[in-house]
N, C-alpha and C. Protein backbone atom coordinates (compact mmCIF):
# COMPACT_ATOMS: atom_id res chain seq x y z
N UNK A 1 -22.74 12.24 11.81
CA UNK A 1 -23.86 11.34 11.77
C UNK A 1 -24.96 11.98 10.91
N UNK A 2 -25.71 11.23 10.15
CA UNK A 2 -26.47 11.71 8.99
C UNK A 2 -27.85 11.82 9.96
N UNK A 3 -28.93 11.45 9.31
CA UNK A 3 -30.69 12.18 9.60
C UNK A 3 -30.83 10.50 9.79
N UNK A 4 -30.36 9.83 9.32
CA UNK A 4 -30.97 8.14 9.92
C UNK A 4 -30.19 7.24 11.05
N UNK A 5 -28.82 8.12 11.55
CA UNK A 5 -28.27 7.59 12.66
C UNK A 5 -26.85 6.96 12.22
N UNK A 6 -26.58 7.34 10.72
CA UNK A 6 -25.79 6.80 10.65
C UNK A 6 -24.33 7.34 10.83
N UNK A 7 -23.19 6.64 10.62
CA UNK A 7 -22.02 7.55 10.83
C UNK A 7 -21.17 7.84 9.14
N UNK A 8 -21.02 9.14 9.12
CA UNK A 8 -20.71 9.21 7.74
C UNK A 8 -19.36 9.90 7.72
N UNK A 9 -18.24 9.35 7.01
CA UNK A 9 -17.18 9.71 7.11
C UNK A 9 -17.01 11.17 6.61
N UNK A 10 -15.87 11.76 7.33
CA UNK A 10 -15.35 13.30 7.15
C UNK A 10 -14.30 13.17 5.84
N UNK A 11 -13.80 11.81 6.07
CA UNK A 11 -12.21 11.59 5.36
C UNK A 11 -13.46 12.27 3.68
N UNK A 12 -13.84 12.16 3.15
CA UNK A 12 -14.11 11.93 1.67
C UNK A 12 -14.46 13.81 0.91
N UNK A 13 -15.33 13.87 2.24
CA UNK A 13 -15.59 15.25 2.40
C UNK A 13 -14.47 17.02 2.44
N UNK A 14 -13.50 16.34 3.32
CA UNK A 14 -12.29 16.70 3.49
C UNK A 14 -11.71 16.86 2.73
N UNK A 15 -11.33 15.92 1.64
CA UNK A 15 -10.59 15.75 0.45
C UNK A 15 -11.20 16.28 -0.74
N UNK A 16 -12.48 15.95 -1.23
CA UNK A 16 -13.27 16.40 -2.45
C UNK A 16 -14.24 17.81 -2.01
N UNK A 17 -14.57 18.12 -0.85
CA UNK A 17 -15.36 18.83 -0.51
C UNK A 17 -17.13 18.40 -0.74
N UNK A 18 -17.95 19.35 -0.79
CA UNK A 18 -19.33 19.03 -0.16
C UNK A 18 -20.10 18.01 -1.52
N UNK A 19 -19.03 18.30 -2.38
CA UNK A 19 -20.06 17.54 -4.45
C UNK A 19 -19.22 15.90 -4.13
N UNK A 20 -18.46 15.83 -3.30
CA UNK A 20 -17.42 14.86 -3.12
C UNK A 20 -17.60 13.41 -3.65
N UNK A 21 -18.62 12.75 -3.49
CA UNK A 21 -19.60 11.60 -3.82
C UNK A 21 -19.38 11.49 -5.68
N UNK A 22 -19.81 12.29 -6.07
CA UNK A 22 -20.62 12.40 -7.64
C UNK A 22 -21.20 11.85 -8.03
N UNK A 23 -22.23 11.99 -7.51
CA UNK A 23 -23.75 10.64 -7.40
C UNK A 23 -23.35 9.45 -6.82
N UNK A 24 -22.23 9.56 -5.71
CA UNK A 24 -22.36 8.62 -4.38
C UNK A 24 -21.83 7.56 -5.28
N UNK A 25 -20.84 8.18 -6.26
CA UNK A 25 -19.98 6.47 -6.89
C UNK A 25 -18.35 7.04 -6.63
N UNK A 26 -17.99 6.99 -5.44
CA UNK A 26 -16.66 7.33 -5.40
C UNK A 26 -15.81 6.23 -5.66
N UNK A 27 -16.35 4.87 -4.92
CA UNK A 27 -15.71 3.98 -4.70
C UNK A 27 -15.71 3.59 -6.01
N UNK A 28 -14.13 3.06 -6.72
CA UNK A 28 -14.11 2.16 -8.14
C UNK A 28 -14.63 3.17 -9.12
N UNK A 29 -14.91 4.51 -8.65
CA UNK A 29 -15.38 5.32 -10.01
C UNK A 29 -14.31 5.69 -11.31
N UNK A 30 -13.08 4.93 -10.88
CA UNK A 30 -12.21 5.87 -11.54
C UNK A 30 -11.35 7.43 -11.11
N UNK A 31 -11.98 7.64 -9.91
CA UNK A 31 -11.83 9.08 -9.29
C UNK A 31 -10.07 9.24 -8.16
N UNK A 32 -10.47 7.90 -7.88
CA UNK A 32 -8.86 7.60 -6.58
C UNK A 32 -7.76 8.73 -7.52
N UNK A 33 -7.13 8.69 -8.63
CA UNK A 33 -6.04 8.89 -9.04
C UNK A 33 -6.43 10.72 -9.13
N UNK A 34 -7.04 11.12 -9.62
CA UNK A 34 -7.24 12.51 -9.20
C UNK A 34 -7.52 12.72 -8.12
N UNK A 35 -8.42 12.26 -7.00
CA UNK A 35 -8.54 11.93 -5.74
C UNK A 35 -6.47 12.39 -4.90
N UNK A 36 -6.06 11.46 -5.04
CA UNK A 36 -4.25 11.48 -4.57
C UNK A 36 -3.58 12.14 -5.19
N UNK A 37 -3.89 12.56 -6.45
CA UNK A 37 -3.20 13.74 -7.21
C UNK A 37 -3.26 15.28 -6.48
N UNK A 38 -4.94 15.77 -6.11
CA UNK A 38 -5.13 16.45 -5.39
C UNK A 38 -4.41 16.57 -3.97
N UNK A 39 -4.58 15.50 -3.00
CA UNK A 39 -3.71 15.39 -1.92
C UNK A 39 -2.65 15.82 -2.18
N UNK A 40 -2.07 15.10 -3.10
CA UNK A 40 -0.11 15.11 -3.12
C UNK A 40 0.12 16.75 -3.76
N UNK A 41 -0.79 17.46 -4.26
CA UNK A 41 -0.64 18.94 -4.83
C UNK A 41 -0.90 19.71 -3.79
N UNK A 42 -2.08 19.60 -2.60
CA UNK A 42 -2.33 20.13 -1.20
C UNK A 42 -3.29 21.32 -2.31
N UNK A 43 -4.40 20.39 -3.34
CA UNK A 43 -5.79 21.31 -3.65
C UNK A 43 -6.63 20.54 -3.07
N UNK A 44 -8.11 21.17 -3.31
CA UNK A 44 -9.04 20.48 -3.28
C UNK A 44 -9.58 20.37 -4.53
N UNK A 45 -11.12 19.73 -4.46
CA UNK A 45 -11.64 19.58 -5.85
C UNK A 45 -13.30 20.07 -5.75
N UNK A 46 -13.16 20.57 -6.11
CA UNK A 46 -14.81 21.65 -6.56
C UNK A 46 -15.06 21.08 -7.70
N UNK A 47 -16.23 19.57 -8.05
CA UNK A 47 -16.65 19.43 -8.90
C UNK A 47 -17.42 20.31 -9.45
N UNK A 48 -17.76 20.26 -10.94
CA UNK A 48 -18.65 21.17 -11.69
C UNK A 48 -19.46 20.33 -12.29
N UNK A 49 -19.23 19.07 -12.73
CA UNK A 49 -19.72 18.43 -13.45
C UNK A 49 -19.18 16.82 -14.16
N UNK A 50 -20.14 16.54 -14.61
CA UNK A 50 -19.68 14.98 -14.80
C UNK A 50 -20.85 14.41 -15.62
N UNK A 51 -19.75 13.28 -16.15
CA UNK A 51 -20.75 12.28 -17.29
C UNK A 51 -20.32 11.23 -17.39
N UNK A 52 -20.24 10.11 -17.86
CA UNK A 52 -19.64 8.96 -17.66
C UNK A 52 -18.66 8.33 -18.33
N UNK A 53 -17.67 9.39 -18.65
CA UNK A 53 -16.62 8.93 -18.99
C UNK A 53 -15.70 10.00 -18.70
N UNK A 54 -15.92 11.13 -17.54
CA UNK A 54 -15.36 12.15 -17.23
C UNK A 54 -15.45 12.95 -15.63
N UNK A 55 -15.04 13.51 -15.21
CA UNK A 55 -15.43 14.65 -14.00
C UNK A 55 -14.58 16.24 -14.79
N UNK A 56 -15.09 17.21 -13.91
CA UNK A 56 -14.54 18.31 -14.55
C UNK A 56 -14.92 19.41 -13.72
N UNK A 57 -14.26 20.38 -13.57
CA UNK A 57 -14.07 21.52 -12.54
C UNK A 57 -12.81 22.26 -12.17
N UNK A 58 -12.96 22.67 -10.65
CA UNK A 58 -11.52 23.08 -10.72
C UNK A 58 -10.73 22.58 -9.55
N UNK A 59 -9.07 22.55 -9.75
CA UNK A 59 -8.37 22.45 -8.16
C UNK A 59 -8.12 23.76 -7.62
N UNK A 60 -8.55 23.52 -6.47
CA UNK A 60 -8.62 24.54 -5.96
C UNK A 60 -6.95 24.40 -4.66
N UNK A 61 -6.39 25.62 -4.63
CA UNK A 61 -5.45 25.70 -4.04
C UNK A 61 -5.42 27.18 -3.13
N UNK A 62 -5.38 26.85 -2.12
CA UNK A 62 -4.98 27.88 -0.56
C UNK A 62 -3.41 28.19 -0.57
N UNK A 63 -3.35 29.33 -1.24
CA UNK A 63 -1.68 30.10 -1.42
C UNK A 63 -1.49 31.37 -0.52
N UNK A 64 -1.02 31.26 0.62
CA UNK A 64 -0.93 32.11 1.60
C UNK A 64 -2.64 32.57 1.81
N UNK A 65 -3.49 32.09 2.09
CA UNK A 65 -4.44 32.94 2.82
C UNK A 65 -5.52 33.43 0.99
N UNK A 66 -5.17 33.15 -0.05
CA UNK A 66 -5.60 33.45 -1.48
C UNK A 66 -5.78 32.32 -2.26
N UNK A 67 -7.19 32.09 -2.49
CA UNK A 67 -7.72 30.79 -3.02
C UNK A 67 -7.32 31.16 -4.58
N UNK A 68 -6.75 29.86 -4.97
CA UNK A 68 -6.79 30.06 -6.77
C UNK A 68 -7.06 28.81 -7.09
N UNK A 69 -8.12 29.22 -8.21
CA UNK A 69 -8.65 27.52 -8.85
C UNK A 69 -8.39 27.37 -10.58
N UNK A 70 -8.31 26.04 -10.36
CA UNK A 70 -7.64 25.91 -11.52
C UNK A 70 -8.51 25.27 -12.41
N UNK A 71 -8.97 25.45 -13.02
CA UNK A 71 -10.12 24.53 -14.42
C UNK A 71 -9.62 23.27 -14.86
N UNK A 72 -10.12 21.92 -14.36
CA UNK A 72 -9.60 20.75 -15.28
C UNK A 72 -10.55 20.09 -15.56
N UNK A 73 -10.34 18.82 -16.53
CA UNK A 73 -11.06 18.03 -16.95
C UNK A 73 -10.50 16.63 -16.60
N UNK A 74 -11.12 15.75 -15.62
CA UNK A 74 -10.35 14.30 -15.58
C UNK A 74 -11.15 13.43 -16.51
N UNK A 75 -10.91 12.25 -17.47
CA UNK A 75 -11.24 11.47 -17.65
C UNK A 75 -11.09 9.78 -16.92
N UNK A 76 -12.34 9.67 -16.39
CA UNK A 76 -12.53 8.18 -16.18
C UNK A 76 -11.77 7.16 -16.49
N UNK A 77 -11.42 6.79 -17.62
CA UNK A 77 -10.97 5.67 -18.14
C UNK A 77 -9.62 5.94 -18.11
N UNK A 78 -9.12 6.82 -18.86
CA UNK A 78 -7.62 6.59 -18.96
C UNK A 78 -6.63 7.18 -18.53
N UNK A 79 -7.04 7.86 -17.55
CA UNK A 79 -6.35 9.01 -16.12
C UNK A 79 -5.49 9.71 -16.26
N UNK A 80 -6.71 11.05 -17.52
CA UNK A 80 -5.69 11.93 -18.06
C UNK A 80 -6.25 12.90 -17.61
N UNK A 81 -5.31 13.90 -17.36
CA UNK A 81 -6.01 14.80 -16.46
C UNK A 81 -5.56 16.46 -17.28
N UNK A 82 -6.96 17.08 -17.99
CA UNK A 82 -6.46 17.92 -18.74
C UNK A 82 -6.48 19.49 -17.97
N UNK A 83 -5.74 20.00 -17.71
CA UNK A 83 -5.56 21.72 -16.51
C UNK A 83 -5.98 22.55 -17.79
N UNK A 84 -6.68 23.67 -17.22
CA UNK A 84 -6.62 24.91 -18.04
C UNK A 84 -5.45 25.79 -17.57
N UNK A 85 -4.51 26.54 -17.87
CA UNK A 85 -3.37 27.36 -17.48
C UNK A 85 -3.42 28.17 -18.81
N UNK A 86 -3.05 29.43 -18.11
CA UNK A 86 -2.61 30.72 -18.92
C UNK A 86 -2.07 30.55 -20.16
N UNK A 87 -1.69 29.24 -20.38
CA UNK A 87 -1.04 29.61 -21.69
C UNK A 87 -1.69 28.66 -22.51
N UNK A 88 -2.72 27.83 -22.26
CA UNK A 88 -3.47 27.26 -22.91
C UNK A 88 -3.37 25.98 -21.99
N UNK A 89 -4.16 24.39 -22.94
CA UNK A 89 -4.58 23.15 -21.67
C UNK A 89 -3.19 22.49 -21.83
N UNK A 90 -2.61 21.64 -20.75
CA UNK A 90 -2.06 20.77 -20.31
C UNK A 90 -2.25 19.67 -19.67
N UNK A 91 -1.95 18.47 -20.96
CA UNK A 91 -3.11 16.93 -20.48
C UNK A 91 -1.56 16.47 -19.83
N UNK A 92 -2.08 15.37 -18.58
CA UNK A 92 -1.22 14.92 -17.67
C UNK A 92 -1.20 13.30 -17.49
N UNK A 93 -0.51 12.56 -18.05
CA UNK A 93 -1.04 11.22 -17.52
C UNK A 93 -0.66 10.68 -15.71
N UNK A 94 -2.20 10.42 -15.27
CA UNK A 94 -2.14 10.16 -13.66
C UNK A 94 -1.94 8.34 -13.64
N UNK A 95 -1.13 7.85 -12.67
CA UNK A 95 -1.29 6.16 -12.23
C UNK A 95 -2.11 6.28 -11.27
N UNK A 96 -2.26 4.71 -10.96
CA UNK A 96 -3.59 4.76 -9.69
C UNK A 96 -2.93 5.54 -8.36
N UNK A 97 -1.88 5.68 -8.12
CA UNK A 97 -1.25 6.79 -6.71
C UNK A 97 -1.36 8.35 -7.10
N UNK A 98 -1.94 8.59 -8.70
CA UNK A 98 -2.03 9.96 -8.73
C UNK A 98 -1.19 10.56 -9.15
N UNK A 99 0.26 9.61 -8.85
CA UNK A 99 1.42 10.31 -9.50
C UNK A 99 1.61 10.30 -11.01
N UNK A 100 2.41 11.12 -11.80
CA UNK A 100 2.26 11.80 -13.05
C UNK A 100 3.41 10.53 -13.57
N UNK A 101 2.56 9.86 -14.49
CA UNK A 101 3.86 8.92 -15.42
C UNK A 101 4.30 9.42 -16.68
């Protein structure tokens, strides 16, 4: 429950962590498909930043008891989702379930 009585869901919080909102436009932001991507990988998402045609940060993943995060860039519009990895970026195309087409 928030400071005005209201009841504010855990589910969103849970999933994206405390930046979770990104200026409180989750709903229809474009975000669902990285949103279920995350789920279905078992990260979370530590935004860093955002603009309006993007989000960007890292997934974060719990590997035995050892957090490792991963640097990406999602774009808004066309639900590509670019990872930073060791050997340089890897863009991913996401559908609205998140899964990789």
């Amino acid at each position: 429950m928030n400071e005005n009585g209201t009841q504010v869901s855990r589910w969103r919080s849970a999933i994206c962590g405390p930046q979770s909102a990104v200026g409180g436009h989750f709903q229809g932001s474009g975000m669902k498909p990285l949103v279920y991507y995350c789920r279905w990988q078992g990260a979370s998402l530590r935004l860093r930043g955002r603009d309006s045609t993007a989000v960007w940060g890292e997934l974060v993943f719990n590997e035995q008891g050892t957090e490792r995060a991963q640097p990406f860039r999602f774009d808004l519009q066309s639900w590509q989702l670019t990872l930073t990895e060791a050997q340089g970026e890897r863009t991913i195309q996401l559908d609205e379930m998140g899964t990789v087409t």
